[in-house]
Protein backbone atom coordinates (compact mmCIF):
# COMPACT_ATOMS: atom_id res chain seq x y z
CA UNK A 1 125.22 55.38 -34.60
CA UNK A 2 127.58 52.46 -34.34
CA UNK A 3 128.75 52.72 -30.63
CA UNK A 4 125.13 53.99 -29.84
CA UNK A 5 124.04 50.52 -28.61
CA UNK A 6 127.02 49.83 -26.22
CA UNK A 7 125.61 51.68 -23.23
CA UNK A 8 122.55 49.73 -23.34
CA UNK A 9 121.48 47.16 -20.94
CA UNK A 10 121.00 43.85 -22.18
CA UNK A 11 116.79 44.28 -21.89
CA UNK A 12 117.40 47.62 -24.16
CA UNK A 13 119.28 45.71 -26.29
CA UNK A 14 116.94 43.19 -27.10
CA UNK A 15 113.58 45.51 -27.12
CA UNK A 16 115.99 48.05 -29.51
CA UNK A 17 116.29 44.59 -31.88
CA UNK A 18 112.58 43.91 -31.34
CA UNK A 19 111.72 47.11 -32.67
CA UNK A 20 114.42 47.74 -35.67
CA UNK A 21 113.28 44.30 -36.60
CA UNK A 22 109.24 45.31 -37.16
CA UNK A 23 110.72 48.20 -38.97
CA UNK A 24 112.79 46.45 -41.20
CA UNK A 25 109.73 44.31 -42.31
CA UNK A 26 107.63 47.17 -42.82
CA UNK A 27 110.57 48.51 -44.93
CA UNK A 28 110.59 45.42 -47.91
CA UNK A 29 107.00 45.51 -47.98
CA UNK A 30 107.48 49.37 -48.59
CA UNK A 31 110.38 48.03 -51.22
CA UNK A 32 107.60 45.61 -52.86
CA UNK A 33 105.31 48.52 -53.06
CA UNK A 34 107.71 51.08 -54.44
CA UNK A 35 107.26 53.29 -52.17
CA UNK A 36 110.93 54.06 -50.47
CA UNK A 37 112.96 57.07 -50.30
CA UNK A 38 116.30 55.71 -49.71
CA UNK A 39 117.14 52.39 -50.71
CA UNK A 40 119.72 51.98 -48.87
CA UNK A 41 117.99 52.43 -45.73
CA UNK A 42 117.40 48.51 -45.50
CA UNK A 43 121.13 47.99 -45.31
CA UNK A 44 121.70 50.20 -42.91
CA UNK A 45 118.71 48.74 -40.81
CA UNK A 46 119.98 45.27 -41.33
CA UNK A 47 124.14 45.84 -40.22
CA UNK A 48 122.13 47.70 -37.13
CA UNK A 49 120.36 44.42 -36.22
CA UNK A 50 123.54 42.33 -36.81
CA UNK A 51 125.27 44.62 -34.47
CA UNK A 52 122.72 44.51 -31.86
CA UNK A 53 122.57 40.13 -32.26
CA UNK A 54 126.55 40.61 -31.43
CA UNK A 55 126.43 42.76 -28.60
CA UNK A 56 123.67 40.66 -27.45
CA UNK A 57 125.75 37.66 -27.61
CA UNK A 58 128.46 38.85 -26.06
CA UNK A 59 126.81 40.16 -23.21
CA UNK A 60 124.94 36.64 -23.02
CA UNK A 61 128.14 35.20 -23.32
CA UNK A 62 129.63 37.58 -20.62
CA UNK A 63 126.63 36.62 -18.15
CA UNK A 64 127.37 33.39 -18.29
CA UNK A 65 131.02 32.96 -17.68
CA UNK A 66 130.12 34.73 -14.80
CA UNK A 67 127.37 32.73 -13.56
CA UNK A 68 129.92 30.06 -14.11
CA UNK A 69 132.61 31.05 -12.61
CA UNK A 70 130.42 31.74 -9.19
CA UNK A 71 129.46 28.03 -9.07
C-alpha cells in the first residue's frame, strides 16, 4: 500500500486525498459512536493522507522548478 500512490498523476493524487479524507471523518464519528472494528484503522488512514500531502508536494514542487527553469 505504501508505493501504491507513486504511479498516480498529480489529479489522482489529489481526488485519492479528497476521498481518504471524507472517509477518515466518517471514521471518528464512527469512533464517537462506538461503532469500529479496528481501531487502528484511523492511523493507518491518517499516515495514508500524510503520504499522499508529500507526494503531492513534491510533485508541486517538481512542476514548478520546471516551469521555472523554462522561463
Amino acid at each position: 500500500m505504501k508505493n501504491s500512490f507513486k504511479e498516480l498523476k498529480l489529479e489522482e493524487l489529489k481526488a485519492k486525498r479528497e476521498e481518504l479524507g471524507k472517509k477518515y471523518l466518517d471514521l471518528r464519528f464512527q469512533m464517537v459512536i462506538g461503532h469500529v472494528e479496528n481501531p487502528l484503522m484511523k492511523r493507518t488512514m491518517r499516515r495514508q493522507i500524510a503520504r499522499l500531502n508529500t507526494l503531492i508536494a513534491e510533485r508541486e514542487r517538481t512542476a514548478s522548478d520546471s516551469a521555472g527553469a523554462r522561463a
